[in-house]
Structure formats: structure tokens, C-alpha cells
N, C-alpha and C. Protein backbone atom coordinates (compact mmCIF):
# COMPACT_ATOMS: atom_id res chain seq x y z
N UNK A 1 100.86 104.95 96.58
CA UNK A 1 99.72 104.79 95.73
C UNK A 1 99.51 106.09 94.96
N UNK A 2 98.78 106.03 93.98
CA UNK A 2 98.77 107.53 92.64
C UNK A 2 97.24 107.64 93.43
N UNK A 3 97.35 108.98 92.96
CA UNK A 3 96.07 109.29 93.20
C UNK A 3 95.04 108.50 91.89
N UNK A 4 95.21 108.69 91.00
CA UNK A 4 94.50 108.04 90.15
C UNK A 4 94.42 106.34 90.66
N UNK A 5 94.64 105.92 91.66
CA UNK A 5 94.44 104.47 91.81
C UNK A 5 93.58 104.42 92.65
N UNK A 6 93.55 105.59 93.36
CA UNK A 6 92.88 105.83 94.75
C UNK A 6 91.19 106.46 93.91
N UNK A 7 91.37 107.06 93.23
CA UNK A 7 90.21 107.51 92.61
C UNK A 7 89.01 106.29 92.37
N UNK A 8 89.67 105.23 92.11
CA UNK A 8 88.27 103.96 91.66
C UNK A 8 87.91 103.71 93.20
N UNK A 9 88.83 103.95 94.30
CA UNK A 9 88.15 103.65 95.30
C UNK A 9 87.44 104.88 96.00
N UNK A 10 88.13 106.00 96.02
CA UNK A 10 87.24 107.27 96.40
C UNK A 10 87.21 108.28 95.08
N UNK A 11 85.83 108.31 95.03
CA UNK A 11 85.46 109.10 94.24
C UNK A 11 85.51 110.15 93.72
N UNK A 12 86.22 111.46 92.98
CA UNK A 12 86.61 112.97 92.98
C UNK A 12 87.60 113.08 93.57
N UNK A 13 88.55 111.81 93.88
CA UNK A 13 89.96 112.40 94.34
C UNK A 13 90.68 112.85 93.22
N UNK A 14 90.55 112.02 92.27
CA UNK A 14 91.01 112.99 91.00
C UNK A 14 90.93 114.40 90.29
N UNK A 15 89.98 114.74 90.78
CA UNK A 15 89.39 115.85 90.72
C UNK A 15 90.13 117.13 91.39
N UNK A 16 90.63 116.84 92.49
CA UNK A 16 91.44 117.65 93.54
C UNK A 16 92.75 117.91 93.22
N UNK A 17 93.22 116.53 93.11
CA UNK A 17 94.52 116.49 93.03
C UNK A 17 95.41 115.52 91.86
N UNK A 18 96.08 116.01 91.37
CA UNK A 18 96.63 115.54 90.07
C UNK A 18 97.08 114.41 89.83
N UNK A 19 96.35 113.28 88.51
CA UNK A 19 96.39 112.03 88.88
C UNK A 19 97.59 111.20 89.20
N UNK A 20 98.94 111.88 88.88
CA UNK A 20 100.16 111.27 88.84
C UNK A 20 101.06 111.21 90.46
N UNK A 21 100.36 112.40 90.84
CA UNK A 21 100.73 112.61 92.20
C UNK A 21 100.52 111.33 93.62
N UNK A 22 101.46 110.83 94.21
CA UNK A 22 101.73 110.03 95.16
C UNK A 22 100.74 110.30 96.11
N UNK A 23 100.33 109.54 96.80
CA UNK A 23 99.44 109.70 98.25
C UNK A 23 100.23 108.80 99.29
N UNK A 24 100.54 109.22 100.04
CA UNK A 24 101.04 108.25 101.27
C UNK A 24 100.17 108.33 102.27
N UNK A 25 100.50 106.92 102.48
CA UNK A 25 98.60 105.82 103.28
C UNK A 25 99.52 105.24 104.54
N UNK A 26 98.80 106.13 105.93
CA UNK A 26 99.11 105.20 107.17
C UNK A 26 97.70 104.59 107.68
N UNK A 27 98.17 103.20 108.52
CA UNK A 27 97.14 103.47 109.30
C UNK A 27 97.46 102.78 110.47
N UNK A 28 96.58 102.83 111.42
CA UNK A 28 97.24 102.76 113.26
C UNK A 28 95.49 101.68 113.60
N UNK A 29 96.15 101.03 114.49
CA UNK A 29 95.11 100.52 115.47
C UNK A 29 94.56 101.36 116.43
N UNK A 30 93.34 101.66 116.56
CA UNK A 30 92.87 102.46 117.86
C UNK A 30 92.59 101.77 118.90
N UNK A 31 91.78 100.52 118.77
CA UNK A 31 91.12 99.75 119.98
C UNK A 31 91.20 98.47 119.44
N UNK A 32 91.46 97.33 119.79
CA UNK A 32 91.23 96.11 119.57
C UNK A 32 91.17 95.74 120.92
N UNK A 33 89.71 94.47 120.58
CA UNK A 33 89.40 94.04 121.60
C UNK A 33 89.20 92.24 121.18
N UNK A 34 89.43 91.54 122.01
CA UNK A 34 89.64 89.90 121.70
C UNK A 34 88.43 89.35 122.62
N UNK A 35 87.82 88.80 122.19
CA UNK A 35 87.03 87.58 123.35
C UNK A 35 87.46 86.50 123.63
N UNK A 36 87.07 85.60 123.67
CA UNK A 36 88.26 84.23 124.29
C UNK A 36 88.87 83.40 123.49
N UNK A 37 89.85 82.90 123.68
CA UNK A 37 90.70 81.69 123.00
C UNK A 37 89.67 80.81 122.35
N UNK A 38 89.54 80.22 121.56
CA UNK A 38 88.67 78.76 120.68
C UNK A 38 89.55 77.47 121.07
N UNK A 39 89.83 76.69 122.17
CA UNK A 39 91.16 76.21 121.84
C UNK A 39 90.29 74.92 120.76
N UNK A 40 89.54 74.89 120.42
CA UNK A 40 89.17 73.93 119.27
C UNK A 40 89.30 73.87 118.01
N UNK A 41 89.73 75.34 118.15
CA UNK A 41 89.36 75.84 116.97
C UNK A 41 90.89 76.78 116.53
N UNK A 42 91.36 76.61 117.60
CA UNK A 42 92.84 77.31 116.93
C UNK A 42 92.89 78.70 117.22
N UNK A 43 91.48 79.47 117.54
CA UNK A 43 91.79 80.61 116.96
C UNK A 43 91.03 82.02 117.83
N UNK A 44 91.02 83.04 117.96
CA UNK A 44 90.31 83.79 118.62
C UNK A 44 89.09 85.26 118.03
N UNK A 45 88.10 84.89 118.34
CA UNK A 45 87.62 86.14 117.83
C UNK A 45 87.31 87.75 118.32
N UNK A 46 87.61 88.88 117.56
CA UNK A 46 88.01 90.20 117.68
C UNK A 46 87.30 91.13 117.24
N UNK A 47 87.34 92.30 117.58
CA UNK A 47 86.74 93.45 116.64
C UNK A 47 87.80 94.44 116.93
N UNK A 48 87.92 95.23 115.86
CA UNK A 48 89.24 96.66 116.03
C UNK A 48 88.44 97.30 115.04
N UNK A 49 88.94 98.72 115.46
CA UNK A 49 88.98 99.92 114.82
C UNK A 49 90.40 100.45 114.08
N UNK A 50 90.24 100.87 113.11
CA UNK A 50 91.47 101.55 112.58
C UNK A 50 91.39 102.96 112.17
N UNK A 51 92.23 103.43 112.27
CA UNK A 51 92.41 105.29 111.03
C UNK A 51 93.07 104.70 110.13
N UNK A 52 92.64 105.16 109.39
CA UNK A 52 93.71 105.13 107.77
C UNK A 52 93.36 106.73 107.62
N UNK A 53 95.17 106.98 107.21
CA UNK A 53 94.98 108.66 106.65
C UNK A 53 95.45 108.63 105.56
N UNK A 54 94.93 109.69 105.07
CA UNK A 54 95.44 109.80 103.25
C UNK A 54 95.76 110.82 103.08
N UNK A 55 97.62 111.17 103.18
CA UNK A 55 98.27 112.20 102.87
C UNK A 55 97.97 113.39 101.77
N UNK A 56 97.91 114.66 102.41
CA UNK A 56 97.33 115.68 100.97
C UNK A 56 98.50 115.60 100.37
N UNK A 57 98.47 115.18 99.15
CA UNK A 57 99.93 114.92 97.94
C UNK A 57 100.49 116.22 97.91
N UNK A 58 99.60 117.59 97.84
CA UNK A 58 100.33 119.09 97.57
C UNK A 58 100.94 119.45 98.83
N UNK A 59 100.18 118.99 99.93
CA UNK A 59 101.34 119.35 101.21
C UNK A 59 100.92 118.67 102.02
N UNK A 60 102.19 117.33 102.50
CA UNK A 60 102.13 116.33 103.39
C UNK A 60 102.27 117.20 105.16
N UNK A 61 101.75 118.39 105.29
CA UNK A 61 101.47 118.64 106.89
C UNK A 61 99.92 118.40 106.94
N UNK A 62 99.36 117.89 105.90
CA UNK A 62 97.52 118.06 105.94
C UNK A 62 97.26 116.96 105.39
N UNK A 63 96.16 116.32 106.08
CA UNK A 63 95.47 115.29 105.25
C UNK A 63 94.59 115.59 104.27
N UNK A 64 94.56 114.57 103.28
CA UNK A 64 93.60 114.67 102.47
C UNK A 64 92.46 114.08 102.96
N UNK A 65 92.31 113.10 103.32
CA UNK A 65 91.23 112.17 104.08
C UNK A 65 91.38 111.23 104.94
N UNK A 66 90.38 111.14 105.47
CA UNK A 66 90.55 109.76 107.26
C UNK A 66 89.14 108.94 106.75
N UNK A 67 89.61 107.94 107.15
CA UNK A 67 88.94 106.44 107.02
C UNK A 67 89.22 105.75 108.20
N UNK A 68 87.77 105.92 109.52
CA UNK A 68 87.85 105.46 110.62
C UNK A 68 86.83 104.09 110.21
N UNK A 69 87.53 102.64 110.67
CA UNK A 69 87.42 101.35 110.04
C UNK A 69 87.21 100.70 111.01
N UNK A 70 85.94 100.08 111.21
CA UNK A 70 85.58 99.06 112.19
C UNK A 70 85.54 97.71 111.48
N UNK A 71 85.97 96.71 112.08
CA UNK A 71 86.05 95.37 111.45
C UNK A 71 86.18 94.40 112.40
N UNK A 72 85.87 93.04 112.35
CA UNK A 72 85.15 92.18 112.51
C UNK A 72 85.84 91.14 112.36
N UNK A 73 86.25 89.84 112.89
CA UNK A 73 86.83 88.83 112.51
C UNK A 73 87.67 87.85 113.30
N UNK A 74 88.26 86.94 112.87
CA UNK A 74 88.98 86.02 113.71
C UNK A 74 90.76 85.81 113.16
N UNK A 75 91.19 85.28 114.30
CA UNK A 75 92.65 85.38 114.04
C UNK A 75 93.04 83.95 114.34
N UNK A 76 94.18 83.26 114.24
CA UNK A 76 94.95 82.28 114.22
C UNK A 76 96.41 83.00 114.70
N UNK A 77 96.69 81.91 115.69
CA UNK A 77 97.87 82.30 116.06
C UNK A 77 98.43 81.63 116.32
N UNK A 78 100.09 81.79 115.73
CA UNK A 78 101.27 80.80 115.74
C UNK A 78 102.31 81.13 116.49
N UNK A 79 102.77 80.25 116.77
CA UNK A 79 103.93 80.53 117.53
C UNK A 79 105.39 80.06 116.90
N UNK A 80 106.69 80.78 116.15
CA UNK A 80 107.26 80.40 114.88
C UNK A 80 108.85 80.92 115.99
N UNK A 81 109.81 81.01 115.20
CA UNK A 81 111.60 80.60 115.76
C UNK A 81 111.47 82.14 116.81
N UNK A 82 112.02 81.47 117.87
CA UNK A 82 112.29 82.55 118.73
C UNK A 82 111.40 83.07 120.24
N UNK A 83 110.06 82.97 119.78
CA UNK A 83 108.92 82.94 120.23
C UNK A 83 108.34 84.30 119.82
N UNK A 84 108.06 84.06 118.23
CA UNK A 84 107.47 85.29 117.93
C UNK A 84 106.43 84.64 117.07
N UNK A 85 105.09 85.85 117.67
CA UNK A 85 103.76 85.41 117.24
C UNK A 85 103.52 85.97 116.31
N UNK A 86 102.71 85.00 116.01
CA UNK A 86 102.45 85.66 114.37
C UNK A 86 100.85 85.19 114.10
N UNK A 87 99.85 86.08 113.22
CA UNK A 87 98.47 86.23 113.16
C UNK A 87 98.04 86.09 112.07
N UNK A 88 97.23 85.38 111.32
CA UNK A 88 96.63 84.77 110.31
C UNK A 88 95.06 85.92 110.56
N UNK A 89 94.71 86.67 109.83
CA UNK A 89 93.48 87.05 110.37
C UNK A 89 92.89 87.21 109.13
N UNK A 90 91.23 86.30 109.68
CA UNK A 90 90.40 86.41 108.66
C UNK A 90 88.75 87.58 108.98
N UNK A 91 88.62 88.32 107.42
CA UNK A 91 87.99 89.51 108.01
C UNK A 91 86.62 88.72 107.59
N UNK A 92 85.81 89.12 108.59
CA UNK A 92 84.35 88.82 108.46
C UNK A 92 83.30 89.61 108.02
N UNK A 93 83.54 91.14 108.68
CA UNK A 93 82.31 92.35 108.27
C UNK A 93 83.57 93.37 108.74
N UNK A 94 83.17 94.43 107.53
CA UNK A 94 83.81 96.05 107.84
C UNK A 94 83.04 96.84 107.53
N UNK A 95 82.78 97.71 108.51
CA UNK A 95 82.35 98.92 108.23
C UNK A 95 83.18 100.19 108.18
N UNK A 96 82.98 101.02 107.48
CA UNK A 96 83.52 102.51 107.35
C UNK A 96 82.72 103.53 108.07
């Protein structure tokens, strides 16, 4: 992602760092937690946390910014060749 793309979503990143310049975006699960199966319903409901980090473009040993992400929602789950699962997830509420 450019920094200039990242700018409509955070504000004065442009400002820092030069708009042409790359940002590389991870992010990791910290906690997910499930409550019970729906079997009526197909599907199960969850809440997780995430990090998202946002690489400093001038030197990738430092971040530029963290976005710790709580969210909300339900999943669908399939079972497809092999026996590998696979998750349909729909988001309900996020907070930052």
C-alpha cells in the first residue's frame, strides 16, 4: 500500500513520510474467542482482537503505527476437498 492511500485512512501520514513510498501491513490474531455452534443456523458466534502494524517505509526495523482491533461477528463454516475448513465471516461491530 502507498502511503498516500493510507493517508485517507490515517490522517498526517502523508505528512511524515513521502507519498510514493510503500508501507508494508501485517496483522496477527491475538485472542479469539468462539461461543457455541448455531447448528440452526450454520454458524458460530466470536469476538477477536487483532494488531495490524504499519511498517516505517524509511526503515522497516520500526513501526510506523499499531492498530489494536477488536471485532465482533459470526462465522460459517465449511468443510471443502480434503478436510479443510474454511470460514465465511461476517463482521458485526469493530472497534479500534
Amino acid at each position: 500500500m502507498k502511503v498516500d492511500d493510507l493517508d485517507d485512512m490515517a490522517d498526517g501520514f502523508s505528512t511524515v513520510f513521502d507519498e510514493n513510498s510503500d508501507v508494508k501491513i501485517t496483522a496477527r490474531v491475538e485472542k479469539i474467542t468462539a461461543t457455541q455452534f448455531d447448528y440452526d443456523f450454520g454458524n458460530f458466534a466470536f469476538k477477536a482482537d487483532l494488531s495490524v502494524d504499519f511498517i516505517n517505509p524509511i526503515d522497516d526495523r520500526f513501526l510506523a503505527a499499531q492498530a489494536l482491533i477488536t471485532f465482533r461477528g459470526s462465522s460459517e463454516v465449511e468443510l471443502i476437498d480434503q478436510f479443510v475448513l474454511s470460514f465465511n465471516i461476517h463482521q458485526e461491530k469493530v472497534k479500534v
